[in-house]
PDB file of N, CA and C in Angstrom:
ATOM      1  N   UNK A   1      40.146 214.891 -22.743  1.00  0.00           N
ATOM      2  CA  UNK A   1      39.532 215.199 -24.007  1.00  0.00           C
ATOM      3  C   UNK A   1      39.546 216.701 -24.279  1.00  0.00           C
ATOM      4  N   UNK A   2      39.057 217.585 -23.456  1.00  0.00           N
ATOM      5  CA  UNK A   2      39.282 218.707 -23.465  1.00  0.00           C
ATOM      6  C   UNK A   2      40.634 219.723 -23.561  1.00  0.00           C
ATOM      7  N   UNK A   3      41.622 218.773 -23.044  1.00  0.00           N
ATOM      8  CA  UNK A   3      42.924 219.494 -23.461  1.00  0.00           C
ATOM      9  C   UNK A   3      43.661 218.784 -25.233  1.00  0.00           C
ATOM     10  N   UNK A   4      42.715 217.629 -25.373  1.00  0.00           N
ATOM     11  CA  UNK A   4      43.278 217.415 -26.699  1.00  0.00           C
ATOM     12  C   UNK A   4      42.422 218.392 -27.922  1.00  0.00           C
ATOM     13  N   UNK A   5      41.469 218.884 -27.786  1.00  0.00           N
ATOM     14  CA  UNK A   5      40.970 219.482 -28.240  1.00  0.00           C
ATOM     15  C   UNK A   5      41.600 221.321 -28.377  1.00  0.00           C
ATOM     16  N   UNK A   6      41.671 221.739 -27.089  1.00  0.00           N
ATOM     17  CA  UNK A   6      42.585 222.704 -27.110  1.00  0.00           C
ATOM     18  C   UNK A   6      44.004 222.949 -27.823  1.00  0.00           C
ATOM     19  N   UNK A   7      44.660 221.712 -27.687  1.00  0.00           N
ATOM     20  CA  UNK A   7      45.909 221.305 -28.580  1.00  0.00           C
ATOM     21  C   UNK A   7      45.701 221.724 -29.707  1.00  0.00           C
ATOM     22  N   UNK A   8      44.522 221.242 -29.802  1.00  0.00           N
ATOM     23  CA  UNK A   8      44.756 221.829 -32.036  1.00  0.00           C
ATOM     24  C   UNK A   8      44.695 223.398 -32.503  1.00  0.00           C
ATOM     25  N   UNK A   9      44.743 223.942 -31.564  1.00  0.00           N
ATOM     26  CA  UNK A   9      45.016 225.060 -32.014  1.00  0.00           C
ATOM     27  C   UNK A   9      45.994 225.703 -31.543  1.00  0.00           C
ATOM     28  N   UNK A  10      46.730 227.041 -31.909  1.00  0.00           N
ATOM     29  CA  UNK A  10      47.787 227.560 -31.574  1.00  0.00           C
ATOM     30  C   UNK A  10      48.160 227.967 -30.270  1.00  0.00           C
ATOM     31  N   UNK A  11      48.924 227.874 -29.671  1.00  0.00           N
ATOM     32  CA  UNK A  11      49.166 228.137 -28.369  1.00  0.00           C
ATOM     33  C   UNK A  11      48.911 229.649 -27.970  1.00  0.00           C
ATOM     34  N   UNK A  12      48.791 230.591 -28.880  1.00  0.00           N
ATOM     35  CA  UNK A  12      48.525 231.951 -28.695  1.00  0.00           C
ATOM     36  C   UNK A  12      46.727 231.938 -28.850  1.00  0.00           C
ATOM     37  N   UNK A  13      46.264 230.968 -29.225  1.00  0.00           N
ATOM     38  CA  UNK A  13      44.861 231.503 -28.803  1.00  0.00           C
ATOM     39  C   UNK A  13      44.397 230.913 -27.884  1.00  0.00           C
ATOM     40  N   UNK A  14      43.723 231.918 -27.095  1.00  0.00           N
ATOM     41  CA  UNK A  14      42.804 232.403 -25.699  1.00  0.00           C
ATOM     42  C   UNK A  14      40.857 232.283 -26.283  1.00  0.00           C
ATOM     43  N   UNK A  15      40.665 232.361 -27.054  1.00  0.00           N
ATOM     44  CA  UNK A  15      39.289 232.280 -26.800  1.00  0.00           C
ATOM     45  C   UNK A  15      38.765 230.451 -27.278  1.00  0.00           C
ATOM     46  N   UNK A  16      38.066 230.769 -26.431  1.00  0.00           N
ATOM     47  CA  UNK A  16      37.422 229.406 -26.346  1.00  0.00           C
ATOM     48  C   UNK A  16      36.364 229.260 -25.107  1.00  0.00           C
ATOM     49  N   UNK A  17      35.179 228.115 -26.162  1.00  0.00           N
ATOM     50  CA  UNK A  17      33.765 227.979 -24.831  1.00  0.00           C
ATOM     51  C   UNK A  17      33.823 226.673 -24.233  1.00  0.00           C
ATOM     52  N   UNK A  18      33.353 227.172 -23.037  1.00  0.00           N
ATOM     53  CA  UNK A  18      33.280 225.917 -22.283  1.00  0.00           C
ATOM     54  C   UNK A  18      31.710 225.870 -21.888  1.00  0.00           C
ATOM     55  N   UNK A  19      31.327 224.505 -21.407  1.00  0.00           N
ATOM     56  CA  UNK A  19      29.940 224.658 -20.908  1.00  0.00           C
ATOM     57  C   UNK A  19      29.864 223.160 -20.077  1.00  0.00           C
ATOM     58  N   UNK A  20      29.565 223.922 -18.754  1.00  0.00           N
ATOM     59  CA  UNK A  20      29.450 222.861 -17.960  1.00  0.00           C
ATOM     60  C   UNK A  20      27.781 222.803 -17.389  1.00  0.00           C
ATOM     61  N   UNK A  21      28.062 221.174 -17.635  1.00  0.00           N
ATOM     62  CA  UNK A  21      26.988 220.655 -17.186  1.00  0.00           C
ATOM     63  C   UNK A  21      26.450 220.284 -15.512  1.00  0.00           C
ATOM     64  N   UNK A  22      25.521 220.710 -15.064  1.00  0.00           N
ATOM     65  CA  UNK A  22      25.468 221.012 -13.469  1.00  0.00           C
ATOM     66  C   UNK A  22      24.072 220.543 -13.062  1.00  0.00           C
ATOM     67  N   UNK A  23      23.545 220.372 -11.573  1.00  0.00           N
ATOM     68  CA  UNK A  23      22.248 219.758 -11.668  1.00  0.00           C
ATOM     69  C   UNK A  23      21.885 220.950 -11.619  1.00  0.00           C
ATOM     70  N   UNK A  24      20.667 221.328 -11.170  1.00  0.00           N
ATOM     71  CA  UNK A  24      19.809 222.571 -10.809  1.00  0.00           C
ATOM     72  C   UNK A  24      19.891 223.017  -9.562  1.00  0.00           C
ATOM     73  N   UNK A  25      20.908 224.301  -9.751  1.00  0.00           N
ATOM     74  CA  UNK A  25      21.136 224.717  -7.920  1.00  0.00           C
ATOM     75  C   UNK A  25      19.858 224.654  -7.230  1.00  0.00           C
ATOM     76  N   UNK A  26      18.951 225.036  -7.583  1.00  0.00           N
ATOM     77  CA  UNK A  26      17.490 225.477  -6.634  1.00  0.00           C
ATOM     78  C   UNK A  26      17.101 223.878  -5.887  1.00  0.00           C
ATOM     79  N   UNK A  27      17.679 222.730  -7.202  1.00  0.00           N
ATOM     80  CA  UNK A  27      17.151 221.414  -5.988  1.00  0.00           C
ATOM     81  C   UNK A  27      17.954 221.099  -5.192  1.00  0.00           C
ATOM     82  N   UNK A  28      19.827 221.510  -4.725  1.00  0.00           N
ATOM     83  CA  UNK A  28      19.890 221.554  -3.524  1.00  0.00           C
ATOM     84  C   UNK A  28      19.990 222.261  -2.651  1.00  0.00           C
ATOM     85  N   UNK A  29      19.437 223.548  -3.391  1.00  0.00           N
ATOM     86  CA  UNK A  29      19.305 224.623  -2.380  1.00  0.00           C
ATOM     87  C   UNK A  29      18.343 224.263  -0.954  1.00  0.00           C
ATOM     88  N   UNK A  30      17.116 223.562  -2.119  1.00  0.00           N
ATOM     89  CA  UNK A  30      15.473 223.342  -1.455  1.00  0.00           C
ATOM     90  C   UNK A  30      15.702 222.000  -0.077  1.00  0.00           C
ATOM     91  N   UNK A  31      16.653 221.304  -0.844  1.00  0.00           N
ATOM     92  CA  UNK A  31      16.978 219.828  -0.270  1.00  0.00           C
ATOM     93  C   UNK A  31      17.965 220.467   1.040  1.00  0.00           C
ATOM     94  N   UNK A  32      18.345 221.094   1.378  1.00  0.00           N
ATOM     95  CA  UNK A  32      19.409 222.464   2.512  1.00  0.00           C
ATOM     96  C   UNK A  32      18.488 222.897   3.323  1.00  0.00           C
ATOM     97  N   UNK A  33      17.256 223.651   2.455  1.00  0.00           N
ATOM     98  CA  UNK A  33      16.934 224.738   2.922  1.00  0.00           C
ATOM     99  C   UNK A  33      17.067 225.987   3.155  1.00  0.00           C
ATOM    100  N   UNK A  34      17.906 226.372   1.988  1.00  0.00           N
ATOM    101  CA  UNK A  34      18.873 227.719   1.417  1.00  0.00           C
ATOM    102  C   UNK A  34      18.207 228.454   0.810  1.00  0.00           C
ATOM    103  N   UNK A  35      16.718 228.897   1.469  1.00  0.00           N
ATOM    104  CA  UNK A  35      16.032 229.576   0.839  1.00  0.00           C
ATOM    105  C   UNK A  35      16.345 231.010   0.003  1.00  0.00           C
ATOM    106  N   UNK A  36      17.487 231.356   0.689  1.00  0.00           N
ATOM    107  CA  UNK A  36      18.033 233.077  -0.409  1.00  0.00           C
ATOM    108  C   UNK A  36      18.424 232.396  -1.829  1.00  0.00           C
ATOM    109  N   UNK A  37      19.258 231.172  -1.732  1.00  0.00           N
ATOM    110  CA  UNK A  37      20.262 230.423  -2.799  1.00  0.00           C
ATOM    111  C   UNK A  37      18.595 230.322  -3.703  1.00  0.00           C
ATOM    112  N   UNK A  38      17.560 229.850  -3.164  1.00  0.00           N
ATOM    113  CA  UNK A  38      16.489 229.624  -4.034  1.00  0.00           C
ATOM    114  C   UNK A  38      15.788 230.949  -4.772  1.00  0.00           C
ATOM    115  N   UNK A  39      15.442 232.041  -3.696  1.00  0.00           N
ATOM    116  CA  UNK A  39      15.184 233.086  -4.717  1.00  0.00           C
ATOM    117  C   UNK A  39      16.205 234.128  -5.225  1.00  0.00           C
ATOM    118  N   UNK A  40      17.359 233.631  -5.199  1.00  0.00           N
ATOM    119  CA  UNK A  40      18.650 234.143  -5.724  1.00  0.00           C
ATOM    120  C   UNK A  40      18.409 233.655  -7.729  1.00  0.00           C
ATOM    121  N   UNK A  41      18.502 232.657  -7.531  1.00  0.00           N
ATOM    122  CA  UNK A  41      18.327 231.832  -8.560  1.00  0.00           C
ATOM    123  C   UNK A  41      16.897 231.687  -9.505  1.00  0.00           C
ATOM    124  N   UNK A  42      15.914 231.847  -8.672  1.00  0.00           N
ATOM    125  CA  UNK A  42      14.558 231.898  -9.252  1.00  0.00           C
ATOM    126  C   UNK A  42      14.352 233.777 -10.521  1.00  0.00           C
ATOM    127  N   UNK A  43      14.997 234.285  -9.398  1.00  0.00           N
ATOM    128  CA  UNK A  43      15.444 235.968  -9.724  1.00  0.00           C
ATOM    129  C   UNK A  43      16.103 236.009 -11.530  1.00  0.00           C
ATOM    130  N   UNK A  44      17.430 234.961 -11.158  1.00  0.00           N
ATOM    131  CA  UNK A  44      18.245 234.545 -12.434  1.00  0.00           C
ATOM    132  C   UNK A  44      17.509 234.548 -13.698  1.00  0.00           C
ATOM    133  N   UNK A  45      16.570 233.120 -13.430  1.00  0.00           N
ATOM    134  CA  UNK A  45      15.746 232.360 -14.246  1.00  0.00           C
ATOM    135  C   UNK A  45      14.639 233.720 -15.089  1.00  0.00           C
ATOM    136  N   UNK A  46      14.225 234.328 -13.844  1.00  0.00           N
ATOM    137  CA  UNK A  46      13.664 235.802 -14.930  1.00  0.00           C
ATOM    138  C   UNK A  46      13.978 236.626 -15.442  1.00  0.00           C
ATOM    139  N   UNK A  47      15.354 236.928 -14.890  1.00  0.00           N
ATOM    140  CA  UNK A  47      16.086 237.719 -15.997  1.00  0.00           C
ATOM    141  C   UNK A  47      16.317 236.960 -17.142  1.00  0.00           C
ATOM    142  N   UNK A  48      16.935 235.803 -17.436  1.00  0.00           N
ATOM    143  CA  UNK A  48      17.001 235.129 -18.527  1.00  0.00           C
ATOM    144  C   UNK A  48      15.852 235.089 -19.360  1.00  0.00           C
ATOM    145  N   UNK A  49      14.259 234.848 -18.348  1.00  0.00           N
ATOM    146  CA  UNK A  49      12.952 234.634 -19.892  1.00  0.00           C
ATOM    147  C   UNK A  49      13.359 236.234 -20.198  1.00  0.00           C
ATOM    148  N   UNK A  50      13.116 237.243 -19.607  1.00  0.00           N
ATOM    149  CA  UNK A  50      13.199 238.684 -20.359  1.00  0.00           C
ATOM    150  C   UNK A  50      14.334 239.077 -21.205  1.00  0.00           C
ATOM    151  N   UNK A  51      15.654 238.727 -21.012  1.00  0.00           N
ATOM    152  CA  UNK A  51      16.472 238.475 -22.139  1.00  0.00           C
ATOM    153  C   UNK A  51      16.433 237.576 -23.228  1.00  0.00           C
ATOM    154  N   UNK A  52      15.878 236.421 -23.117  1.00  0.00           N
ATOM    155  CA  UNK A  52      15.309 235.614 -24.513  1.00  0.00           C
ATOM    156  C   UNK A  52      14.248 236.137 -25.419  1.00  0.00           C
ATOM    157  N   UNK A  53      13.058 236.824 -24.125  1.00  0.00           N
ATOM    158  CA  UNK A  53      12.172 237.283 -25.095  1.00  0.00           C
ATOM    159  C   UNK A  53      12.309 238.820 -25.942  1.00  0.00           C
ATOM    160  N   UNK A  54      13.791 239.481 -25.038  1.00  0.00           N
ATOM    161  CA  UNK A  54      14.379 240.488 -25.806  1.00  0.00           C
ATOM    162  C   UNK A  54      14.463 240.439 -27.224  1.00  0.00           C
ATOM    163  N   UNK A  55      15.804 239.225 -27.238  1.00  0.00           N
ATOM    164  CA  UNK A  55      16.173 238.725 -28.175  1.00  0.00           C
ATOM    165  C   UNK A  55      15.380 238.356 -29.875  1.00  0.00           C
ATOM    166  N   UNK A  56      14.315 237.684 -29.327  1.00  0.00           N
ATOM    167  CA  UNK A  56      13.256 236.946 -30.572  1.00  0.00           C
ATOM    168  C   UNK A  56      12.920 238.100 -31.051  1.00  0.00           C
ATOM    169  N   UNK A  57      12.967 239.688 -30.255  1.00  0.00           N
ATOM    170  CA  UNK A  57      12.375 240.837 -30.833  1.00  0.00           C
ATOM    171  C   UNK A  57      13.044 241.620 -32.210  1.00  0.00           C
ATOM    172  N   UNK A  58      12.477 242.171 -33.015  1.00  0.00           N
ATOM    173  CA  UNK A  58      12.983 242.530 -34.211  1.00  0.00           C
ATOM    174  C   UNK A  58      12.720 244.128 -33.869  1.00  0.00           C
ATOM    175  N   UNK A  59      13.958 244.672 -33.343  1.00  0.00           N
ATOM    176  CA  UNK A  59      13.947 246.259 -32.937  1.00  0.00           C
ATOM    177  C   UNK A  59      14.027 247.153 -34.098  1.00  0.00           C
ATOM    178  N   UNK A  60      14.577 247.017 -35.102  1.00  0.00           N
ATOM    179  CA  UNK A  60      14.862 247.965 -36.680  1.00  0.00           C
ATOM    180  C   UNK A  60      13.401 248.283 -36.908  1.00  0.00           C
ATOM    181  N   UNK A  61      12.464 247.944 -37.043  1.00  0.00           N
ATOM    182  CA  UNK A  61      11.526 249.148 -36.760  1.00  0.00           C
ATOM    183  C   UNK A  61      11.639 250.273 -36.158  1.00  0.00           C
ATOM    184  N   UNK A  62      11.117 249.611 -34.710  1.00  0.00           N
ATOM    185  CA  UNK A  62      11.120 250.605 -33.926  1.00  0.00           C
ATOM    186  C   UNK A  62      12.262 251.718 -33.842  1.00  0.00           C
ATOM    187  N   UNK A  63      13.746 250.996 -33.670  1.00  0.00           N
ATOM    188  CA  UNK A  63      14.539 252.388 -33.815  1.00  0.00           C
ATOM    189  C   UNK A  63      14.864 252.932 -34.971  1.00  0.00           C
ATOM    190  N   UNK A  64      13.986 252.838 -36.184  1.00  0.00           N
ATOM    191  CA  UNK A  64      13.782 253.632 -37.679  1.00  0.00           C
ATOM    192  C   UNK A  64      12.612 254.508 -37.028  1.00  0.00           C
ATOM    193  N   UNK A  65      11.862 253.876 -36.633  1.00  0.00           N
ATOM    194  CA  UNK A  65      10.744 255.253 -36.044  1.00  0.00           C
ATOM    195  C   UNK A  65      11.302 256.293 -35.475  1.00  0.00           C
ATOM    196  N   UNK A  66      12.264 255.762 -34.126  1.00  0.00           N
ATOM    197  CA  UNK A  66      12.698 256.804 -33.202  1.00  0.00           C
ATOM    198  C   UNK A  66      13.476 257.571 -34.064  1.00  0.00           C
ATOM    199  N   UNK A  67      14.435 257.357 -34.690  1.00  0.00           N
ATOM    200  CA  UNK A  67      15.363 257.956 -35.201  1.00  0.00           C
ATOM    201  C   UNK A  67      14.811 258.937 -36.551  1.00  0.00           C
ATOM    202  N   UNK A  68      13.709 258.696 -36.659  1.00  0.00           N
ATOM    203  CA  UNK A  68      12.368 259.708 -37.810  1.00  0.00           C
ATOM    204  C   UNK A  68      12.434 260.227 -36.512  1.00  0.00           C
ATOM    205  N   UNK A  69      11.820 260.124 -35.518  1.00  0.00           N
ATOM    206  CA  UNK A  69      11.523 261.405 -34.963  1.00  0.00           C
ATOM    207  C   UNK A  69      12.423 262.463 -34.028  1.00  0.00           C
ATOM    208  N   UNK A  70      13.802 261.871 -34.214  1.00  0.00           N
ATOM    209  CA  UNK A  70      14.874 262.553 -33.670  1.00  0.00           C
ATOM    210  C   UNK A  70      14.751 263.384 -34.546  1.00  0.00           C
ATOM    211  N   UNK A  71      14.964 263.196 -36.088  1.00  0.00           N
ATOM    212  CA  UNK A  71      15.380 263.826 -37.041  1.00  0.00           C
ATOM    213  C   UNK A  71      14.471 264.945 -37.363  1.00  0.00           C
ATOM    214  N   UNK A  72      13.307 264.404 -36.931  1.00  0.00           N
ATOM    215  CA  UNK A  72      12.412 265.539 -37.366  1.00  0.00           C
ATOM    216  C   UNK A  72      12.028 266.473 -36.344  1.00  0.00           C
ATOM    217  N   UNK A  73      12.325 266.449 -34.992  1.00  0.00           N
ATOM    218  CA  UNK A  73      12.467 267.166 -33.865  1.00  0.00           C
ATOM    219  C   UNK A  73      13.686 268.090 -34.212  1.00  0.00           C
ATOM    220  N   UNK A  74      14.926 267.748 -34.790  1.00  0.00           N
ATOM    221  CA  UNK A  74      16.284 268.328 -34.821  1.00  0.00           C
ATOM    222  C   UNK A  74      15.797 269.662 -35.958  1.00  0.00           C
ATOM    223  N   UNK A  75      15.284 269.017 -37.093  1.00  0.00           N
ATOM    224  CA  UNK A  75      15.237 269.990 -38.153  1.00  0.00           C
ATOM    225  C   UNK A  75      14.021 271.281 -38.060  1.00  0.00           C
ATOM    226  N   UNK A  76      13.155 270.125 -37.206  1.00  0.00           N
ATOM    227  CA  UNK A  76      12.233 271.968 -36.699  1.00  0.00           C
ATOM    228  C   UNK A  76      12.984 272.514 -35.772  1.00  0.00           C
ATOM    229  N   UNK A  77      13.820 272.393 -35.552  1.00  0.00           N
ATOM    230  CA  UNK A  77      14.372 273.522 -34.080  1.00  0.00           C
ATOM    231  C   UNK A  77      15.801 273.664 -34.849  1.00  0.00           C
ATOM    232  N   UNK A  78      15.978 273.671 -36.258  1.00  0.00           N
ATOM    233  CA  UNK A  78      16.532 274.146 -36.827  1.00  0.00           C
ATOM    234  C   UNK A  78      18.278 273.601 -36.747  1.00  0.00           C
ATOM    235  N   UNK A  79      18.291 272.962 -35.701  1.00  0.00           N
ATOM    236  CA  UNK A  79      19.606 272.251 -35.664  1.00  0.00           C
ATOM    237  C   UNK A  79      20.395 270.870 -35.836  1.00  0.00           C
ATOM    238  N   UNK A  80      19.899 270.483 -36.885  1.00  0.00           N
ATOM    239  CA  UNK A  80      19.798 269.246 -37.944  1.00  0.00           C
ATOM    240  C   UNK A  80      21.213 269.141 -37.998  1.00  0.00           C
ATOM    241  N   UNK A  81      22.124 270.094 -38.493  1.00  0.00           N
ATOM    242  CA  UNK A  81      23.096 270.064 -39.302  1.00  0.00           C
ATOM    243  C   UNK A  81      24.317 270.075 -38.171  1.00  0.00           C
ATOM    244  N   UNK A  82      23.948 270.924 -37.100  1.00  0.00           N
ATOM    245  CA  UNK A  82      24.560 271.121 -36.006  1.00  0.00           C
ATOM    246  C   UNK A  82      24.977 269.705 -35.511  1.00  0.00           C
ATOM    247  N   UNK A  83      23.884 269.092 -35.167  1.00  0.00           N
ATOM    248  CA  UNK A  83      23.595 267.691 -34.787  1.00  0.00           C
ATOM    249  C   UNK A  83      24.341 266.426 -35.651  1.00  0.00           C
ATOM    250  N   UNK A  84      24.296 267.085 -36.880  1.00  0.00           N
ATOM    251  CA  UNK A  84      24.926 265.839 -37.502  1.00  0.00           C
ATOM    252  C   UNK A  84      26.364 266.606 -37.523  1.00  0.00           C
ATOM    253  N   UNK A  85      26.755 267.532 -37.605  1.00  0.00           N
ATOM    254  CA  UNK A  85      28.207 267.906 -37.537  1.00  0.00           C
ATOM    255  C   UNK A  85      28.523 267.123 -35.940  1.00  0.00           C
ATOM    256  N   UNK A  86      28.210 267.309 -34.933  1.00  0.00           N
ATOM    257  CA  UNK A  86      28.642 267.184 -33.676  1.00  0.00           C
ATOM    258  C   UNK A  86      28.384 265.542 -33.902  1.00  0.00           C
ATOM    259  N   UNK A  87      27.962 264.625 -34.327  1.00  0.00           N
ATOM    260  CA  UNK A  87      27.910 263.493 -34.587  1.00  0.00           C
ATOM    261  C   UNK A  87      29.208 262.716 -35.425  1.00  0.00           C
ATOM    262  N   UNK A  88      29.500 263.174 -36.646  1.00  0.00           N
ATOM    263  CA  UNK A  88      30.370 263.268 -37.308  1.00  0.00           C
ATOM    264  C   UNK A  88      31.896 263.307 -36.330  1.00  0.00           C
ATOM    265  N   UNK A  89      32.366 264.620 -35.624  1.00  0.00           N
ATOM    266  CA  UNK A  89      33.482 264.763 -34.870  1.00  0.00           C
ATOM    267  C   UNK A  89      33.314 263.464 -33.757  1.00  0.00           C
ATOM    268  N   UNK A  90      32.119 263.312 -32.993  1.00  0.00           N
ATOM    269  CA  UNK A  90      32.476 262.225 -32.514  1.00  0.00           C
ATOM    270  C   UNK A  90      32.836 260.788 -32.512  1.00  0.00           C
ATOM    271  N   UNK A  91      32.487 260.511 -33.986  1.00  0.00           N
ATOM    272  CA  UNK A  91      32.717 259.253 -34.522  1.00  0.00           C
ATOM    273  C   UNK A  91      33.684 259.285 -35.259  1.00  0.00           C
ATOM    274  N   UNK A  92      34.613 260.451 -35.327  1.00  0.00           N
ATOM    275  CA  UNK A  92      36.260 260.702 -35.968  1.00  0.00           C
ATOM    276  C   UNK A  92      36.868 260.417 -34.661  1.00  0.00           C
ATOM    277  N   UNK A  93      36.538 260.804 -33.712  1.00  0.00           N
ATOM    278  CA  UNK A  93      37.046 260.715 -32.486  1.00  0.00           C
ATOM    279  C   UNK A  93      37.144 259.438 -31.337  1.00  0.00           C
ATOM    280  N   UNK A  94      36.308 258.505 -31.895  1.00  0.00           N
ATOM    281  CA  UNK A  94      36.263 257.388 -31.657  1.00  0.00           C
ATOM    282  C   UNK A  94      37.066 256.671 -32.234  1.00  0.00           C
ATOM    283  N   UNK A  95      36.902 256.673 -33.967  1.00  0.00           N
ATOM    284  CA  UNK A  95      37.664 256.190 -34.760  1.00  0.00           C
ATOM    285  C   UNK A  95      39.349 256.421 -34.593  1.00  0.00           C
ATOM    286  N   UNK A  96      39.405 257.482 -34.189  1.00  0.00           N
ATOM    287  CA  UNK A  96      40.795 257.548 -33.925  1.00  0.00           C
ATOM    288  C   UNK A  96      41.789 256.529 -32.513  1.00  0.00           C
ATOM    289  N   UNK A  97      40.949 256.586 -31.942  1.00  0.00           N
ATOM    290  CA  UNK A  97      40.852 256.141 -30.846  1.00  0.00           C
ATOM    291  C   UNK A  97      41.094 254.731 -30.541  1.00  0.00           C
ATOM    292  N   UNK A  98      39.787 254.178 -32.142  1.00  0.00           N
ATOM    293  CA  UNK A  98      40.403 252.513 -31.854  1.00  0.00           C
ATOM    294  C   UNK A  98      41.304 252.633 -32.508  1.00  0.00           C
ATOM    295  N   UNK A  99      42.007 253.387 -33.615  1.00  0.00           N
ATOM    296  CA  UNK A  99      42.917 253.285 -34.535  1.00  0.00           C
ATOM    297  C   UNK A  99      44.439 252.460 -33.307  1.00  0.00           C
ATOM    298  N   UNK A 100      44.240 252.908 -32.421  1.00  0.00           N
ATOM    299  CA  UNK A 100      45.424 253.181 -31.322  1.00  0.00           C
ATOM    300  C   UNK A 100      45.386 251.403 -30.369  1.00  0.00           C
ATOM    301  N   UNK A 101      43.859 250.713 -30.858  1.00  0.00           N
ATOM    302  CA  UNK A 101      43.672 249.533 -30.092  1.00  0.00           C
ATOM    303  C   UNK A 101      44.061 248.402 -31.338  1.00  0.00           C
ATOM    304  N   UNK A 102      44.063 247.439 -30.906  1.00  0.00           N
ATOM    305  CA  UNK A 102      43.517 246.454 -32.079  1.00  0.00           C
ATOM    306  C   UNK A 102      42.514 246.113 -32.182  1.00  0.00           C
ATOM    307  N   UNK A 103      42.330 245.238 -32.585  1.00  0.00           N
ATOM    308  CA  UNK A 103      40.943 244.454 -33.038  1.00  0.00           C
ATOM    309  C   UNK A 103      39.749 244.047 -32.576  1.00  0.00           C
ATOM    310  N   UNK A 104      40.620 243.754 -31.167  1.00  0.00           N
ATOM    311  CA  UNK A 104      39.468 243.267 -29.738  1.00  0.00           C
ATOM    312  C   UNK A 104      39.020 244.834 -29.253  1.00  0.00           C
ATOM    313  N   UNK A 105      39.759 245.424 -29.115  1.00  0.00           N
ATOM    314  CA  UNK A 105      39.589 246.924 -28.522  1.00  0.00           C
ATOM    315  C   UNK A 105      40.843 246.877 -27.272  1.00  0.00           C
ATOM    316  N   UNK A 106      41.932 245.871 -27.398  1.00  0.00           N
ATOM    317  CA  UNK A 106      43.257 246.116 -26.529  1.00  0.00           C
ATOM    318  C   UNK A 106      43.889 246.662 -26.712  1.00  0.00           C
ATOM    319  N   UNK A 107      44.882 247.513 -26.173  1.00  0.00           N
ATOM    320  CA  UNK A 107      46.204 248.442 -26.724  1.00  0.00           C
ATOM    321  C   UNK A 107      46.915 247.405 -27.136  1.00  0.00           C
ATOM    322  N   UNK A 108      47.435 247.672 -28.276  1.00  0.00           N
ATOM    323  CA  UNK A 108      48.567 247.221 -28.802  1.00  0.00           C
ATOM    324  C   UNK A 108      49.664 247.249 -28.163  1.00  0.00           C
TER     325      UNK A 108
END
Protein backbone atom coordinates (compact mmCIF):
# COMPACT_ATOMS: atom_id res chain seq x y z
CA UNK A 1 0.00 0.00 0.00
CA UNK A 2 2.63 2.26 0.78
CA UNK A 3 4.58 1.91 -2.38
CA UNK A 4 1.29 2.38 -4.34
CA UNK A 5 0.85 5.45 -2.81
CA UNK A 6 4.37 6.66 -3.44
CA UNK A 7 3.79 5.74 -7.18
CA UNK A 8 1.55 8.63 -7.67
CA UNK A 9 3.87 10.89 -7.60
CA UNK A 10 6.92 11.72 -9.64
CA UNK A 11 9.83 9.74 -9.36
CA UNK A 12 11.99 12.88 -8.59
CA UNK A 13 10.20 13.55 -5.43
CA UNK A 14 11.95 12.74 -2.12
CA UNK A 15 9.82 14.24 0.49
CA UNK A 16 7.42 12.34 2.09
CA UNK A 17 5.98 11.26 5.89
CA UNK A 18 5.97 8.26 7.29
CA UNK A 19 4.68 7.31 10.76
CA UNK A 20 5.09 4.24 12.37
CA UNK A 21 3.12 2.77 14.71
CA UNK A 22 5.08 1.03 17.77
CA UNK A 23 4.10 -0.22 21.33
CA UNK A 24 5.61 1.89 24.13
CA UNK A 25 9.38 1.27 24.46
CA UNK A 26 9.30 1.92 28.34
CA UNK A 27 6.79 -1.36 28.57
CA UNK A 28 9.48 -3.53 27.27
CA UNK A 29 12.05 -1.88 28.58
CA UNK A 30 10.28 -2.44 32.28
CA UNK A 31 9.20 -6.13 31.17
CA UNK A 32 13.66 -6.61 30.51
CA UNK A 33 14.51 -4.59 33.09
CA UNK A 34 16.36 -1.96 30.96
CA UNK A 35 16.17 0.48 33.39
CA UNK A 36 18.55 3.31 31.36
CA UNK A 37 16.12 2.35 28.06
CA UNK A 38 13.35 3.52 30.78
CA UNK A 39 14.79 6.79 31.94
CA UNK A 40 16.22 7.33 28.50
CA UNK A 41 12.76 7.55 27.30
CA UNK A 42 10.92 8.99 30.34
CA UNK A 43 13.74 12.02 29.70
CA UNK A 44 12.17 12.02 25.86
CA UNK A 45 8.59 12.22 27.06
CA UNK A 46 9.71 15.68 28.91
CA UNK A 47 11.29 17.15 26.45
CA UNK A 48 8.30 16.65 24.26
CA UNK A 49 5.56 18.19 27.19
CA UNK A 50 8.12 21.37 27.12
CA UNK A 51 8.14 21.53 23.40
CA UNK A 52 4.26 21.26 23.10
CA UNK A 53 3.83 23.64 25.77
CA UNK A 54 6.43 25.86 23.77
CA UNK A 55 4.44 25.65 20.95
CA UNK A 56 0.62 26.63 22.30
CA UNK A 57 2.77 29.84 23.31
CA UNK A 58 2.06 33.08 21.39
CA UNK A 59 5.77 34.72 21.45
CA UNK A 60 4.96 38.13 19.10
CA UNK A 61 4.43 39.88 22.13
CA UNK A 62 7.03 39.22 23.90
CA UNK A 63 9.63 39.58 21.08
CA UNK A 64 7.79 43.15 20.11
CA UNK A 65 8.74 44.05 23.69
CA UNK A 66 12.31 42.86 23.38
CA UNK A 67 12.89 44.30 20.22
CA UNK A 68 11.31 48.00 21.85
CA UNK A 69 13.91 47.62 24.04
CA UNK A 70 16.78 46.78 21.76
CA UNK A 71 15.75 49.74 19.90
CA UNK A 72 15.58 51.94 22.54
CA UNK A 73 18.88 50.86 24.22
CA UNK A 74 20.55 51.35 20.51
CA UNK A 75 19.21 54.96 20.08
CA UNK A 76 20.31 56.22 23.58
CA UNK A 77 23.82 55.13 23.00
CA UNK A 78 23.37 56.80 19.90
CA UNK A 79 23.99 53.90 17.53
CA UNK A 80 20.59 53.13 16.06
CA UNK A 81 21.58 53.76 12.59
CA UNK A 82 24.92 52.05 12.88
CA UNK A 83 22.96 49.02 13.98
CA UNK A 84 20.53 49.08 11.40
CA UNK A 85 23.18 49.77 8.66
CA UNK A 86 25.25 46.67 9.96
CA UNK A 87 21.89 44.75 9.86
CA UNK A 88 20.99 45.71 6.43
CA UNK A 89 24.73 44.45 4.91
CA UNK A 90 24.07 41.35 6.64
CA UNK A 91 20.89 40.42 5.25
CA UNK A 92 22.35 41.50 1.58
CA UNK A 93 24.82 39.08 2.46
CA UNK A 94 22.77 36.34 3.23
CA UNK A 95 20.56 37.10 0.48
CA UNK A 96 23.21 36.76 -1.80
CA UNK A 97 24.19 33.75 -0.59
CA UNK A 98 20.92 31.88 -0.97
CA UNK A 99 20.75 33.52 -4.34
CA UNK A 100 23.64 30.75 -5.12
CA UNK A 101 21.24 27.76 -3.34
CA UNK A 102 17.84 26.84 -4.38
CA UNK A 103 14.89 26.65 -2.71
CA UNK A 104 15.56 24.05 -0.01
CA UNK A 105 18.86 25.90 0.76
CA UNK A 106 20.96 23.11 -1.67
CA UNK A 107 23.56 24.18 -4.16
CA UNK A 108 22.35 24.02 -7.31
Amino acid sequence: MLQRRIGRYPITEIRFNLLAMIQDPRLRAMEIGDLETVRREEERREAWQWENALRKHNFVGFAHEVLKGVVKVKTQEGKYEEWLSDAKKELAKKMAERKGKGKDGYED
